[in-house]
N, C-alpha and C. Protein backbone atom coordinates (compact mmCIF):
# COMPACT_ATOMS: atom_id res chain seq x y z
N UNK A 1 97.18 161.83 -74.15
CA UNK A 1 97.74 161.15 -72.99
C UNK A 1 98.13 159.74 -73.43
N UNK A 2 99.29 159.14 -73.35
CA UNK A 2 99.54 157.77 -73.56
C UNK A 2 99.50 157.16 -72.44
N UNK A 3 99.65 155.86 -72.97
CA UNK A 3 99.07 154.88 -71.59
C UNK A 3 99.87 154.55 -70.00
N UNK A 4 101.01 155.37 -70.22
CA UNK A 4 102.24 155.22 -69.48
C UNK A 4 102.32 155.95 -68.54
N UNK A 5 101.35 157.40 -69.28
CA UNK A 5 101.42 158.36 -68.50
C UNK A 5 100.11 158.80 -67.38
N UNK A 6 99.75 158.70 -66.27
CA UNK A 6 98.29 159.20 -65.70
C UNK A 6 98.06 160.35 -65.56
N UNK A 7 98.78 160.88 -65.77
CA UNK A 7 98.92 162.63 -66.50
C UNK A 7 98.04 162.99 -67.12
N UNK A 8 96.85 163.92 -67.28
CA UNK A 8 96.47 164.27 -67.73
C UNK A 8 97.21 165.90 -68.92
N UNK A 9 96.84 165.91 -70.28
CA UNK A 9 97.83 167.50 -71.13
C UNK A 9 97.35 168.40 -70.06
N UNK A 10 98.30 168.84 -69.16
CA UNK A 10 97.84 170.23 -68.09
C UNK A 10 97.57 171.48 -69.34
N UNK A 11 97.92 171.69 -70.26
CA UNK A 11 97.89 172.59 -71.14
C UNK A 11 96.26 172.79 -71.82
N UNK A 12 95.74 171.97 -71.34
CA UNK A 12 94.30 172.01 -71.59
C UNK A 12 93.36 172.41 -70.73
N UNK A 13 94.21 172.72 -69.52
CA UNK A 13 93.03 173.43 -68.52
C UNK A 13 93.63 174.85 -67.78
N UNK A 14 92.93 175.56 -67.57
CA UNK A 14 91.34 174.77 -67.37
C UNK A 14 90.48 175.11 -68.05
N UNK A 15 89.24 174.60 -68.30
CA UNK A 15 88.53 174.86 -69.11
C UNK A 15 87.38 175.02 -68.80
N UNK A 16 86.71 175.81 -69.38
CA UNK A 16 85.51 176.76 -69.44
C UNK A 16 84.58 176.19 -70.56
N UNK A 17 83.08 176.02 -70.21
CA UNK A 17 82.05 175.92 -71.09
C UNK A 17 80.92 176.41 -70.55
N UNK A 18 80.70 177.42 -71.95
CA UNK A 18 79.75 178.58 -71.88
C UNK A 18 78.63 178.20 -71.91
N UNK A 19 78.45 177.29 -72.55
CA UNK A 19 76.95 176.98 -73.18
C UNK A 19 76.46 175.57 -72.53
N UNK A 20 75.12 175.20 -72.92
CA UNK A 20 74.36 174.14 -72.84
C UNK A 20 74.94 172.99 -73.03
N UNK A 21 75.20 172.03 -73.57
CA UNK A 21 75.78 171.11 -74.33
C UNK A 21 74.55 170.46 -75.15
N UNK A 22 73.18 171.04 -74.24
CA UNK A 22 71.75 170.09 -75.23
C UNK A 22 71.22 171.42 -75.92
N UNK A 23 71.00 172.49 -75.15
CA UNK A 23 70.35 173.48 -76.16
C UNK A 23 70.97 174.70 -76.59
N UNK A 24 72.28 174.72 -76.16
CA UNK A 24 73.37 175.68 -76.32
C UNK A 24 72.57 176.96 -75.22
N UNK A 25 71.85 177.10 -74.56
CA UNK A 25 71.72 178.21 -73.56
C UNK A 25 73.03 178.76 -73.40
N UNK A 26 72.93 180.01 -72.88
CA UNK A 26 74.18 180.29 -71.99
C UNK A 26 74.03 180.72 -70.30
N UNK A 27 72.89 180.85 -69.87
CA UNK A 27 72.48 180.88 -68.81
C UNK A 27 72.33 180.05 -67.90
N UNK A 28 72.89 179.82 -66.50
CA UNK A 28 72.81 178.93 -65.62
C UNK A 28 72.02 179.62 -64.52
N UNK A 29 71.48 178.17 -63.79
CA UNK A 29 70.55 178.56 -62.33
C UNK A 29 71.19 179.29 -61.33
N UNK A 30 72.30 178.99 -60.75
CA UNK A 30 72.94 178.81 -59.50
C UNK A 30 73.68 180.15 -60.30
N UNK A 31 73.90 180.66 -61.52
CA UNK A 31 75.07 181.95 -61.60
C UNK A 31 73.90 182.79 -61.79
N UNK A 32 72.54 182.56 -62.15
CA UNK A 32 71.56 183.65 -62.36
C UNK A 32 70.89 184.12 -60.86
N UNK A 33 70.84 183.07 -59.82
CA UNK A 33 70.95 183.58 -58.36
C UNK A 33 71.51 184.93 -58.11
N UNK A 34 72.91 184.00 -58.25
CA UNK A 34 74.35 184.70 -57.78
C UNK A 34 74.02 186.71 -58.70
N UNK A 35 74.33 186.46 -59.54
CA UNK A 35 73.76 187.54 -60.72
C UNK A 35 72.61 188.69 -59.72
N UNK A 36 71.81 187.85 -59.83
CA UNK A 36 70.74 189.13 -58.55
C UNK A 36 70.87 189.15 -57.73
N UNK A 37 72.36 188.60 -56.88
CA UNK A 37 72.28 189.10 -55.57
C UNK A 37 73.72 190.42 -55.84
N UNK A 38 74.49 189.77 -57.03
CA UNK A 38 75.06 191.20 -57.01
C UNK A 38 74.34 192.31 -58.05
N UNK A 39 73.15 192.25 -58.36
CA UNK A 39 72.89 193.70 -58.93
C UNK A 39 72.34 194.57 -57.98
N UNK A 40 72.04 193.73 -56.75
CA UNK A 40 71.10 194.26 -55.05
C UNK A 40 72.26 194.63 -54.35
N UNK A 41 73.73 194.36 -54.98
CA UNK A 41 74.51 194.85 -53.85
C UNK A 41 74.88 194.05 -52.72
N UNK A 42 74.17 192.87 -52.95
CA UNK A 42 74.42 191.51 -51.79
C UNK A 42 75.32 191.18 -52.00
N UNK A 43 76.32 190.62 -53.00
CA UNK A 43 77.34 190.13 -53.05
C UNK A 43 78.18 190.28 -53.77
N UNK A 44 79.83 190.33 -53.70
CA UNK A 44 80.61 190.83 -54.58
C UNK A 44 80.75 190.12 -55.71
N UNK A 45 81.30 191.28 -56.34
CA UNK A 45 81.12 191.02 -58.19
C UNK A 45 82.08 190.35 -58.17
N UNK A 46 83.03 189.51 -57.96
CA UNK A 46 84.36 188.63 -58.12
C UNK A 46 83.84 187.09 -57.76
N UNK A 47 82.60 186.80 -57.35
CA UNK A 47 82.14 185.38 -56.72
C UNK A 47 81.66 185.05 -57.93
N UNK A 48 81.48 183.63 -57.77
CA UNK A 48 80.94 182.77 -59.03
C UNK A 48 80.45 181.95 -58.21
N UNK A 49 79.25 181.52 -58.87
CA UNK A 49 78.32 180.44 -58.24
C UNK A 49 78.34 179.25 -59.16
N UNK A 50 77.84 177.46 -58.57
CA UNK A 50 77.92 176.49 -59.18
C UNK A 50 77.01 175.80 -58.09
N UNK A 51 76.94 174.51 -59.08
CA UNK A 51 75.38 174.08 -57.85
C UNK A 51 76.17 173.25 -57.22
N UNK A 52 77.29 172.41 -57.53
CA UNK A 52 78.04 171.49 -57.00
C UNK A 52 79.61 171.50 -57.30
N UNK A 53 80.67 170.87 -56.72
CA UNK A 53 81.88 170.54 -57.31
C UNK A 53 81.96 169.33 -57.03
N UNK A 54 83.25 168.70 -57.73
CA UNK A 54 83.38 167.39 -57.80
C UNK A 54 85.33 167.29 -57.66
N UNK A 55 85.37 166.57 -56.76
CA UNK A 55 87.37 166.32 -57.11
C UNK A 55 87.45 165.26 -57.47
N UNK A 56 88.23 165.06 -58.14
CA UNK A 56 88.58 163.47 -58.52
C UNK A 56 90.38 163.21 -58.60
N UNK A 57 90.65 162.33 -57.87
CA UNK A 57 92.40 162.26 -57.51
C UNK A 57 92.57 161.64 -58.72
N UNK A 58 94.13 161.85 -59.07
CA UNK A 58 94.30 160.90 -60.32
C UNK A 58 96.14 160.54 -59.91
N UNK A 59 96.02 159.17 -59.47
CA UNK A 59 97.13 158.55 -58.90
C UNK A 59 97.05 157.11 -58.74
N UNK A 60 98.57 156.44 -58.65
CA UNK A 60 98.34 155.19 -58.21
C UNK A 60 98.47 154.88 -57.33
N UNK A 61 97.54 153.90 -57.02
CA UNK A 61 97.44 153.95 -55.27
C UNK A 61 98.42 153.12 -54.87
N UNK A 62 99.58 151.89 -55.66
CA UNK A 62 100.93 151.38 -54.90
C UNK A 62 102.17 152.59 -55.37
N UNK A 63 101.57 154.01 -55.21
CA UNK A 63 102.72 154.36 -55.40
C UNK A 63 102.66 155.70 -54.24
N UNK A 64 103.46 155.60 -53.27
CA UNK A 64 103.89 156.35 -52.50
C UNK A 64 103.65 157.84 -52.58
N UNK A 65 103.40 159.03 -52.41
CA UNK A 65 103.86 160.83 -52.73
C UNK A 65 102.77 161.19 -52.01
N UNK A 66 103.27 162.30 -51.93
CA UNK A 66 102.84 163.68 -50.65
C UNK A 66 101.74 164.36 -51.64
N UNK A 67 101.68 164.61 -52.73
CA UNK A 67 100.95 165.48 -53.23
C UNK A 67 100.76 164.89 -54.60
N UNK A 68 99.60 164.73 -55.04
CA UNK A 68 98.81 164.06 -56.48
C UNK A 68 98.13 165.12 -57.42
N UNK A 69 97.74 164.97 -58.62
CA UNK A 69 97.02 165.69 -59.23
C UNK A 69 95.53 165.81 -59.02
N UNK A 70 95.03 166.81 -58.68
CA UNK A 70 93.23 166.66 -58.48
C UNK A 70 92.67 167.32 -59.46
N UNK A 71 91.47 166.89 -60.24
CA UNK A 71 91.01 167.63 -61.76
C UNK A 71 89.63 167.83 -60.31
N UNK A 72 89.45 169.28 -59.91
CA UNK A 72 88.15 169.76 -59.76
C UNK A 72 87.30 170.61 -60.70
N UNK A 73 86.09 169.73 -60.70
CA UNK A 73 84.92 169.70 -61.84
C UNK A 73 83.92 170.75 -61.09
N UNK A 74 83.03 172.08 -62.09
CA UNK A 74 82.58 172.36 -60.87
C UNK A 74 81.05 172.61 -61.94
N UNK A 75 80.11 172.05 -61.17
CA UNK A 75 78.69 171.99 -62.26
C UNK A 75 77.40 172.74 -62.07
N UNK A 76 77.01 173.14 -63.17
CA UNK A 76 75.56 173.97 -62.69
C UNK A 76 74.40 173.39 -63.54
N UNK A 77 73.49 173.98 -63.71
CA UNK A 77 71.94 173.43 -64.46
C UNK A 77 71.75 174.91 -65.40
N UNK A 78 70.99 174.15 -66.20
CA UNK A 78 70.82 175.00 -67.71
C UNK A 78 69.11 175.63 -67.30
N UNK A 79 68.83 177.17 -67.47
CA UNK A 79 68.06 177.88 -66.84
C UNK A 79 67.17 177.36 -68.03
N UNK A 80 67.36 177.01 -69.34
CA UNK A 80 66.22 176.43 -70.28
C UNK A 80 65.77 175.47 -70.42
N UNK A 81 66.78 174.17 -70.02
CA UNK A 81 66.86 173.01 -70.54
C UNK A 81 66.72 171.77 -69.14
N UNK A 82 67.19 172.45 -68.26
CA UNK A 82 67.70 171.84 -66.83
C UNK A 82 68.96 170.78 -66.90
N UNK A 83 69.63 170.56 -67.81
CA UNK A 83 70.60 170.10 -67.99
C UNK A 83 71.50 170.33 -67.06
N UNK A 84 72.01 169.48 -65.81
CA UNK A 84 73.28 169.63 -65.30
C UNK A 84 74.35 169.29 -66.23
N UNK A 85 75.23 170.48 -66.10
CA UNK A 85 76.06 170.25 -67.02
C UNK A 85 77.68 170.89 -66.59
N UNK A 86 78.94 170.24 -66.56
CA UNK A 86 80.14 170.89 -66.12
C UNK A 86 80.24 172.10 -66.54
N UNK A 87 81.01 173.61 -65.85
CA UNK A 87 80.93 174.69 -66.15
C UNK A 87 82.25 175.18 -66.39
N UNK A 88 83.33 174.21 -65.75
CA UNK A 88 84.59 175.05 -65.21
C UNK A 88 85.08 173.56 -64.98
N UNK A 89 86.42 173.66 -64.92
CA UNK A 89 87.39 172.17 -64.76
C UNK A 89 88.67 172.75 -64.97
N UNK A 90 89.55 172.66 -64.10
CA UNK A 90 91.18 172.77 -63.48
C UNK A 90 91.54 171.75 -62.69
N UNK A 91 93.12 171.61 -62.84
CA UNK A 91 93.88 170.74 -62.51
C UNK A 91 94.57 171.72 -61.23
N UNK A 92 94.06 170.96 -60.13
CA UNK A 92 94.91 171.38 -58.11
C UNK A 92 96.06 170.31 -58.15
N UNK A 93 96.44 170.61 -56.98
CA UNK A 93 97.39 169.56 -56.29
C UNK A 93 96.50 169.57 -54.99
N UNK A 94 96.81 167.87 -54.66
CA UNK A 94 95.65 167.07 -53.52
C UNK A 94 96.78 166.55 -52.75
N UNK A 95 96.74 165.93 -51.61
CA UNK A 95 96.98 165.34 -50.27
C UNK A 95 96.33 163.93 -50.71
N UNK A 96 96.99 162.36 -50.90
CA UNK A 96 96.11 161.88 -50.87
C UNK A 96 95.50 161.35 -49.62
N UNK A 97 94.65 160.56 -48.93
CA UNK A 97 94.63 160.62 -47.94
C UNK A 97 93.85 158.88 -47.17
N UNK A 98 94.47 158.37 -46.65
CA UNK A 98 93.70 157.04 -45.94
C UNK A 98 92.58 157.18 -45.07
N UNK A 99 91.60 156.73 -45.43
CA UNK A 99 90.26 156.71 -44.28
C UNK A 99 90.38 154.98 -43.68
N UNK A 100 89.58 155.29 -42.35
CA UNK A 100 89.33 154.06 -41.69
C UNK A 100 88.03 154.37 -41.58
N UNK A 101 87.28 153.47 -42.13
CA UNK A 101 85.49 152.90 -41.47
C UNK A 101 85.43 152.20 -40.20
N UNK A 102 84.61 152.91 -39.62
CA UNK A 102 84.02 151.76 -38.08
C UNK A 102 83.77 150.99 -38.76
N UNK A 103 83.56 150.07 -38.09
CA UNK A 103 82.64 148.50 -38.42
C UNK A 103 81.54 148.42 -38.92
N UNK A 104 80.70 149.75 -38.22
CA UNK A 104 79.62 149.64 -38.76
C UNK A 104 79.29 150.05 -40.12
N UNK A 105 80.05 150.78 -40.55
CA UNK A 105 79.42 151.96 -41.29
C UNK A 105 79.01 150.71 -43.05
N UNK A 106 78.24 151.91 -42.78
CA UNK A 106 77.76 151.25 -44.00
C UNK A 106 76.45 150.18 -44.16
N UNK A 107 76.31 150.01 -42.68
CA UNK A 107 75.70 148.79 -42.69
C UNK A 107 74.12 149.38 -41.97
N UNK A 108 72.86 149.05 -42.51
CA UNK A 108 71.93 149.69 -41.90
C UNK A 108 71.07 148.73 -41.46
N UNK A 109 70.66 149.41 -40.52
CA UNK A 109 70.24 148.33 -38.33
C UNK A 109 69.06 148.53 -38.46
N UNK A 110 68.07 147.43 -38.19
CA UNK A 110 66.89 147.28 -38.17
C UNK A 110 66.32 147.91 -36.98
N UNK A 111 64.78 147.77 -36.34
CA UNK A 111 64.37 148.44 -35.09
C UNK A 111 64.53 147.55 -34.23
């Protein structure tokens, strides 16, 4: 990526990591769940489990457009090691979007 560009190489995702990154496991918590609920027949074999996701917009914010690049990150824990660790990562298209805060927010009120 050069500096010109906020582009991330789309040709690199998405990407998949099998293993640990500390003890090379290949087993995760949240897919070894998932795993016994479809060998019981609970749930279909096409679902994938993760303990969390993460989006992250990648845009400039003085620049105007309807639709931005979003890299969603999606993470689980290592069944040996407990290592949270990313599992899966692709590039969406996002909405970006303006929030307004009350006044208050944020701010925490005594008794």
């Amino acid at each position: 990526m050069d500096e010109h560009n906020i582009l991330p190489d789309l040709k690199q995702f998405p990407m998949d990591f099998k293993v640990c990154p500390v003890c090379g496991e290949s087993q995760r918590m949240a897919d070894s769940v998932l795993q016994d609920l479809k060998d019981q027949n609970k749930a279909r074999k096409e679902l994938q489990a993760f303990l969390f996701q993460h989006l992250g917009m990648i845009h400039d914010p003085a620049k105007t457009t309807l639709t931005v690049p979003v890299i969603a990150t999606f993470f689980d824990a290592c069944v040996n090691c407990g290592t949270v660790y990313c599992v899966h990562a692709e590039v969406r298209q996002g909405t970006p979007k303006s929030s307004i805060h009350p006044p208050s927010s944020g701010l925490i009120r005594g008794n």
